[in-house]
N, C-alpha and C. Protein backbone atom coordinates (compact mmCIF):
# COMPACT_ATOMS: atom_id res chain seq x y z
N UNK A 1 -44.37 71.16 -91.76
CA UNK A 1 -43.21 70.28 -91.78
C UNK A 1 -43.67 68.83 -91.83
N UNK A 2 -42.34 68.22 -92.19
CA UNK A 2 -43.19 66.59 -92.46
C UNK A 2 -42.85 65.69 -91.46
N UNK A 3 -43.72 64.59 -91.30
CA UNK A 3 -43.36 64.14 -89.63
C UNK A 3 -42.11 63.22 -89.61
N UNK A 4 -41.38 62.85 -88.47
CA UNK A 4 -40.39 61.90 -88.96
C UNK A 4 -40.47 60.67 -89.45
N UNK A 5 -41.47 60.33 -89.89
CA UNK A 5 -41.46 59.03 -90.02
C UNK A 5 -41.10 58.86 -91.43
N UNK A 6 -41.47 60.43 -91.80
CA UNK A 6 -41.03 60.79 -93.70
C UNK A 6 -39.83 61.14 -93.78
N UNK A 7 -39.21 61.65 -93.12
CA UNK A 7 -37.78 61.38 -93.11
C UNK A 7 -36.45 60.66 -93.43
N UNK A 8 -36.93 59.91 -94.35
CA UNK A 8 -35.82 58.68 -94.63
C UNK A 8 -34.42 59.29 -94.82
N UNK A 9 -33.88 58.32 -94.74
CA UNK A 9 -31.84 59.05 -94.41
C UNK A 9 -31.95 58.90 -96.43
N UNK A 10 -31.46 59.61 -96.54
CA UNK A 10 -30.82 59.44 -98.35
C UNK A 10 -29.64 58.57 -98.25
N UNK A 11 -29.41 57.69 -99.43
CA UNK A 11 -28.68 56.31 -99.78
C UNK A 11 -27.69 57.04 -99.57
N UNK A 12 -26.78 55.63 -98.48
CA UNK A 12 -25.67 56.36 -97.94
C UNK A 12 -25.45 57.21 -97.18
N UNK A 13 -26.29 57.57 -96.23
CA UNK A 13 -26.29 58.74 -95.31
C UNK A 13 -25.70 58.24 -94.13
N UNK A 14 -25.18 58.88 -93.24
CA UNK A 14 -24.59 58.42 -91.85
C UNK A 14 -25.96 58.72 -91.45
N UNK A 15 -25.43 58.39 -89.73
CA UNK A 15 -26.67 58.74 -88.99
C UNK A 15 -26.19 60.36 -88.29
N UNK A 16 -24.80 60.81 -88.39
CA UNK A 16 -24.44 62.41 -88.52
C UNK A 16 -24.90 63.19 -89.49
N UNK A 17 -24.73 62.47 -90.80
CA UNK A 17 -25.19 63.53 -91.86
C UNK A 17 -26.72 63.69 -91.76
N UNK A 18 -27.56 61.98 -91.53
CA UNK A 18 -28.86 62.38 -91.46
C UNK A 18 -29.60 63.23 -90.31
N UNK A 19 -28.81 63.45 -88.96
CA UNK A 19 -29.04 64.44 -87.98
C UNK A 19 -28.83 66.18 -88.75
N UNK A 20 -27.76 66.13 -88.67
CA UNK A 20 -27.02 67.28 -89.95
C UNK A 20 -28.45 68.21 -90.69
N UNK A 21 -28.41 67.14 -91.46
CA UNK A 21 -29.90 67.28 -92.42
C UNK A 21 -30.58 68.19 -92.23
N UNK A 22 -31.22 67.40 -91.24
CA UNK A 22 -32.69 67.59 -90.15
C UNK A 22 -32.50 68.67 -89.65
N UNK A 23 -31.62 69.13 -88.64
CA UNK A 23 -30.81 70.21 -88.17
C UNK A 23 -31.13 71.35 -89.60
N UNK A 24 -30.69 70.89 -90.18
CA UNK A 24 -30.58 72.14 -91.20
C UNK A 24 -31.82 72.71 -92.02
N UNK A 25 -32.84 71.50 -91.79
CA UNK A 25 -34.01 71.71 -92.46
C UNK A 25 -34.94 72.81 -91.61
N UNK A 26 -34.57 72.59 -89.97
CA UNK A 26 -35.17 73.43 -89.47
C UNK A 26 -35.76 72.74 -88.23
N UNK A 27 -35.74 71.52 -88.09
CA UNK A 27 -36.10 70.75 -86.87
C UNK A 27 -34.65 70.64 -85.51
N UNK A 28 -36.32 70.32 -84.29
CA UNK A 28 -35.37 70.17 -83.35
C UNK A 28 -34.77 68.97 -82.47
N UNK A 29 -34.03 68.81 -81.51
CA UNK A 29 -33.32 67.65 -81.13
C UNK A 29 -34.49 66.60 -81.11
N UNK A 30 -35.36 67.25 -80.44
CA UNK A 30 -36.89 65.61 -80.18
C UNK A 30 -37.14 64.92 -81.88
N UNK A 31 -37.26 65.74 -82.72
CA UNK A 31 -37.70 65.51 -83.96
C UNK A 31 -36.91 64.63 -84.78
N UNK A 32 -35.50 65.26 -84.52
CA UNK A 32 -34.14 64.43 -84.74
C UNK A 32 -33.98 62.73 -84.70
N UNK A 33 -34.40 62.89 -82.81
CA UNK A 33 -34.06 61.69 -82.33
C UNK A 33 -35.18 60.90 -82.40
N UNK A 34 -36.31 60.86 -83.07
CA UNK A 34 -37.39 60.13 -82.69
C UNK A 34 -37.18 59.76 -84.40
N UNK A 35 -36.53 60.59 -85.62
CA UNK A 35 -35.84 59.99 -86.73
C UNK A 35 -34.77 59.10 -86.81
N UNK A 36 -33.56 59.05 -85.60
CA UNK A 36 -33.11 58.51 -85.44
C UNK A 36 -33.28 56.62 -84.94
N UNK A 37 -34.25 57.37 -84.14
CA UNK A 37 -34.76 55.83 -83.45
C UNK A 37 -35.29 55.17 -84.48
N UNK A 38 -35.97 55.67 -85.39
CA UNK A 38 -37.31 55.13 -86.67
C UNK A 38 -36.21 54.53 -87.22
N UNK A 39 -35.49 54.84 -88.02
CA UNK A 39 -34.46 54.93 -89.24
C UNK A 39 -32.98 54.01 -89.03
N UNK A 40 -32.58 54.48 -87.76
CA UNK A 40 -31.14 53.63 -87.55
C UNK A 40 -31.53 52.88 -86.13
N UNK A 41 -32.71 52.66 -85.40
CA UNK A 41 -32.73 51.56 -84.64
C UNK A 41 -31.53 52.26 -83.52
N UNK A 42 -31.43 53.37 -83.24
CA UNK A 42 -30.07 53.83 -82.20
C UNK A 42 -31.31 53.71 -80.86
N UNK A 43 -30.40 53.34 -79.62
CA UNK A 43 -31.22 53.49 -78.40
C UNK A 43 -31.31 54.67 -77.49
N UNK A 44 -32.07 54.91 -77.08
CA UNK A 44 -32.47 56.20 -76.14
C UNK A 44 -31.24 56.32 -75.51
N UNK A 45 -30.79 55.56 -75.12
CA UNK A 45 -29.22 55.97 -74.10
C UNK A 45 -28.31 56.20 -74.71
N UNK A 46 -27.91 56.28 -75.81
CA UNK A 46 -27.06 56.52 -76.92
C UNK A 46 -27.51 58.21 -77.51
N UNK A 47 -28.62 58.63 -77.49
CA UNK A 47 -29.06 60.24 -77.91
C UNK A 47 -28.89 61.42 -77.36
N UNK A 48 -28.44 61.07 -76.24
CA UNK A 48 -27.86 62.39 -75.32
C UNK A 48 -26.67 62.80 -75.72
N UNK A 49 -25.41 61.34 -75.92
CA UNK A 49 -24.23 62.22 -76.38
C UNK A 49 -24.12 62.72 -77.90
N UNK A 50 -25.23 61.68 -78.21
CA UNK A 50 -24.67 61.87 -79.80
C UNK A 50 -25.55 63.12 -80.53
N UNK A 51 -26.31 63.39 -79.74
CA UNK A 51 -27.22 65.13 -80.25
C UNK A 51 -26.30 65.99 -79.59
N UNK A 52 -24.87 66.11 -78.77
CA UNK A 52 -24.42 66.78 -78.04
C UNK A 52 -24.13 67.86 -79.60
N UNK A 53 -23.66 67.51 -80.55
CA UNK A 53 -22.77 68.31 -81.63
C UNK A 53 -23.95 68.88 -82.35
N UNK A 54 -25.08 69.34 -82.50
CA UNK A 54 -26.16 69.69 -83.03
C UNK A 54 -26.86 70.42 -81.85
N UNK A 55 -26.09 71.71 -81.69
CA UNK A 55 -26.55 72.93 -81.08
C UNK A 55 -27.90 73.48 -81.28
N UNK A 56 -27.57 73.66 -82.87
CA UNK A 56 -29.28 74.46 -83.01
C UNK A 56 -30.36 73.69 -82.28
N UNK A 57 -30.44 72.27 -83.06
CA UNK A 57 -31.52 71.26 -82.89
C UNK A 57 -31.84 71.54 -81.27
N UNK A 58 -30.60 71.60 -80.44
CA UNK A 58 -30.92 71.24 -79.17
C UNK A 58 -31.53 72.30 -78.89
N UNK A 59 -30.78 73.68 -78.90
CA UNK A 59 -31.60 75.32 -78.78
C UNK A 59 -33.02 74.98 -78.67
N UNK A 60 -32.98 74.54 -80.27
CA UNK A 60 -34.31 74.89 -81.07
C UNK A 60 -35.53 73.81 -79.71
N UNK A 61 -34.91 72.60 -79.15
CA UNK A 61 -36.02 71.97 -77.93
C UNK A 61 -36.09 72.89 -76.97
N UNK A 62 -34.85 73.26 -76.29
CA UNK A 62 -34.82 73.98 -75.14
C UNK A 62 -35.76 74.92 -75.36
N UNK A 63 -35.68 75.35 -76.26
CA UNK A 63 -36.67 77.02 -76.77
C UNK A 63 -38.55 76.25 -76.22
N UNK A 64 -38.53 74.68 -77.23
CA UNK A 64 -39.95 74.08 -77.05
C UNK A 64 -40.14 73.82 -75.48
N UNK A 65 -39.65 73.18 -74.88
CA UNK A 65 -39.51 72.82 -73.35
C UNK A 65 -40.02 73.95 -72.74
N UNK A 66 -39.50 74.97 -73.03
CA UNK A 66 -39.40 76.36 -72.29
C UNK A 66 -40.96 77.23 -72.07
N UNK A 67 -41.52 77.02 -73.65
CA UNK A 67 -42.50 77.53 -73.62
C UNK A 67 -43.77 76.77 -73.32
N UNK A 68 -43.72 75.38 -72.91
CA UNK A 68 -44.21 74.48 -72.34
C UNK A 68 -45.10 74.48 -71.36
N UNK A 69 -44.29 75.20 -70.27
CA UNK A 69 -44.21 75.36 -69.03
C UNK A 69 -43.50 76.63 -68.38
N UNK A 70 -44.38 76.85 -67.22
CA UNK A 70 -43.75 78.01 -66.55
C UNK A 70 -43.14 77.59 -65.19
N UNK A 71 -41.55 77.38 -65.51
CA UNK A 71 -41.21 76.70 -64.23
C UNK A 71 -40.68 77.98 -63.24
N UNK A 72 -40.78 77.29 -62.18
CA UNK A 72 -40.66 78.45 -61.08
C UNK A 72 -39.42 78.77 -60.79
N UNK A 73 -38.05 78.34 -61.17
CA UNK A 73 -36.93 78.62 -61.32
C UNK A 73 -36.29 77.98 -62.07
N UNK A 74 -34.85 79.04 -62.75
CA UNK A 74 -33.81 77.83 -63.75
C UNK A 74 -33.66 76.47 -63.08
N UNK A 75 -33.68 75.83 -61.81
CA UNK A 75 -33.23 75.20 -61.68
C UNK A 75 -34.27 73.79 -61.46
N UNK A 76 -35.79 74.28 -61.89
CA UNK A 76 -37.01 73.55 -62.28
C UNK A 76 -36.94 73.04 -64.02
N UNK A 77 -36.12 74.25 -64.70
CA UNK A 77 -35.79 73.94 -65.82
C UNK A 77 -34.78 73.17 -66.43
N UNK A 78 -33.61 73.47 -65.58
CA UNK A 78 -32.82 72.64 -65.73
C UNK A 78 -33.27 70.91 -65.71
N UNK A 79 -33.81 70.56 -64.47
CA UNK A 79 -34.33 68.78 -64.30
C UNK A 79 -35.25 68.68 -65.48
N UNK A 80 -35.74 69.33 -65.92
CA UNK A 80 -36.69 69.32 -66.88
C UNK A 80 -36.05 68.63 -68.27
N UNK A 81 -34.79 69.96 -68.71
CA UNK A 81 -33.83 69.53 -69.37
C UNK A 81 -33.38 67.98 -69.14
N UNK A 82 -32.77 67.70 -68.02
CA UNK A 82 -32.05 66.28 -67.84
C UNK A 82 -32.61 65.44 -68.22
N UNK A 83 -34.02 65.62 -67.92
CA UNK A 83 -35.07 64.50 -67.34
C UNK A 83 -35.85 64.20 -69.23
N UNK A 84 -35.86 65.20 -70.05
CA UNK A 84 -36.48 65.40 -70.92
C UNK A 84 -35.24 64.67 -71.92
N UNK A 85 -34.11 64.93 -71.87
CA UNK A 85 -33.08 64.69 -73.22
C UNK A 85 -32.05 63.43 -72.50
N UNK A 86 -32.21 63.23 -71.16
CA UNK A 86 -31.66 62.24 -70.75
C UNK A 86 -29.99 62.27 -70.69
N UNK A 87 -29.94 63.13 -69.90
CA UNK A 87 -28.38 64.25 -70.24
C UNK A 87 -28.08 64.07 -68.25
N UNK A 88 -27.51 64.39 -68.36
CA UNK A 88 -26.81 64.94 -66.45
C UNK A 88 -27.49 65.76 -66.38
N UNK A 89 -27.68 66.16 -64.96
CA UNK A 89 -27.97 67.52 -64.67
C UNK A 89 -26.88 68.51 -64.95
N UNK A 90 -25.50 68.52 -64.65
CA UNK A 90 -24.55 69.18 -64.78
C UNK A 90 -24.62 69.65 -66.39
N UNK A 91 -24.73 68.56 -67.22
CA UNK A 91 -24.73 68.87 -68.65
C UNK A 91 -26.07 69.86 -69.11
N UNK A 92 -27.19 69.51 -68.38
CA UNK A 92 -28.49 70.12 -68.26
C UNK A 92 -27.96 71.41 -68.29
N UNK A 93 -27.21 72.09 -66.99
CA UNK A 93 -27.71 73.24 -66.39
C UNK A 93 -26.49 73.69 -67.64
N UNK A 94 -25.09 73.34 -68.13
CA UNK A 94 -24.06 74.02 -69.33
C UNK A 94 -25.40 74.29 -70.60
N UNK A 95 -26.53 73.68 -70.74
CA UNK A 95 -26.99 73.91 -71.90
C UNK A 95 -28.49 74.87 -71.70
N UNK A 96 -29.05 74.84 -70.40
CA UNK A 96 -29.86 76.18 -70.01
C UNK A 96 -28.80 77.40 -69.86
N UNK A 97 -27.85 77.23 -69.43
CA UNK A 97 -27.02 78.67 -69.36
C UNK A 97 -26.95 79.05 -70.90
N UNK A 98 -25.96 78.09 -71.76
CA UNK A 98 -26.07 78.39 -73.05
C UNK A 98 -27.20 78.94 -73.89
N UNK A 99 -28.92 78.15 -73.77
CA UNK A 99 -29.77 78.84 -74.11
C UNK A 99 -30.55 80.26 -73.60
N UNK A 100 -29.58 80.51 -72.50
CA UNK A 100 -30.52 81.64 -72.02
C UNK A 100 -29.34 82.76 -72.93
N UNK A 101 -28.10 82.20 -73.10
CA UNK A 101 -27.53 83.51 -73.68
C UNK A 101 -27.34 83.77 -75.24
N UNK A 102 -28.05 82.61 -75.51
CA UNK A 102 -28.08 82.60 -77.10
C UNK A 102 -29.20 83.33 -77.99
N UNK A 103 -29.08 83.64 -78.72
CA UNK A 103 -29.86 84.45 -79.74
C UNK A 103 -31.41 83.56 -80.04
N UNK A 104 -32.76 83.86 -80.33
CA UNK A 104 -33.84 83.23 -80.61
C UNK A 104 -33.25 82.04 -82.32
N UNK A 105 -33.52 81.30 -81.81
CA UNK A 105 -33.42 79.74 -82.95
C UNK A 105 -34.87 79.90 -83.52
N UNK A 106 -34.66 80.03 -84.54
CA UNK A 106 -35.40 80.04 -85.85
C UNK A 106 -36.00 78.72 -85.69
């Protein structure tokens, strides 16, 4: 895969469609947002809500996070989550529940 820095948004792209994209190409939320930052100058505190609508992407980290590390309970994983995507914990733990019941992300 190519790194983000090759990533350029195509003329006229939002910064949804160019998430969209990415998402669809096969990358995940980190990969996304570190295109985002390069490309549209968006700030770290602004990437938590706005990767909220790009499920896979996020899956597809949670899945990376996961195999990372062997945390000693969901709830080591969860802060992990927060602490990693810069989300709530509350929002953390709706999106470890979600990945534990979701199907393997490609």
């Amino acid at each position: 895969m190519r790194e983000y820095r090759e990533e350029h948004p195509l003329a006229a792209e939002s910064k949804q469609d160019y998430a969209r994209r990415l998402e669809s190409e096969g990358h995940d939320e980190m990969f996304i947002r570190k295109g985002l930052r390069q490309h549209f100058s968006m700030e770290l505190k602004e990437l938590g809500d706005f990767c909220e609508e790009f499920e896979i992407a996020r899956l597809r980290h949670l899945a990376e996070v996961a195999k990372l590390h062997a945390y000693p309970d969901e709830k080591a994983f969860v802060l992990k989550v927060s602490k990693n995507l810069g989300i709530s914990v509350d929002r953390a733990e709706q999106w470890v529940k979600r990945f534990k019941l979701a199907d393997p992300v490609d």
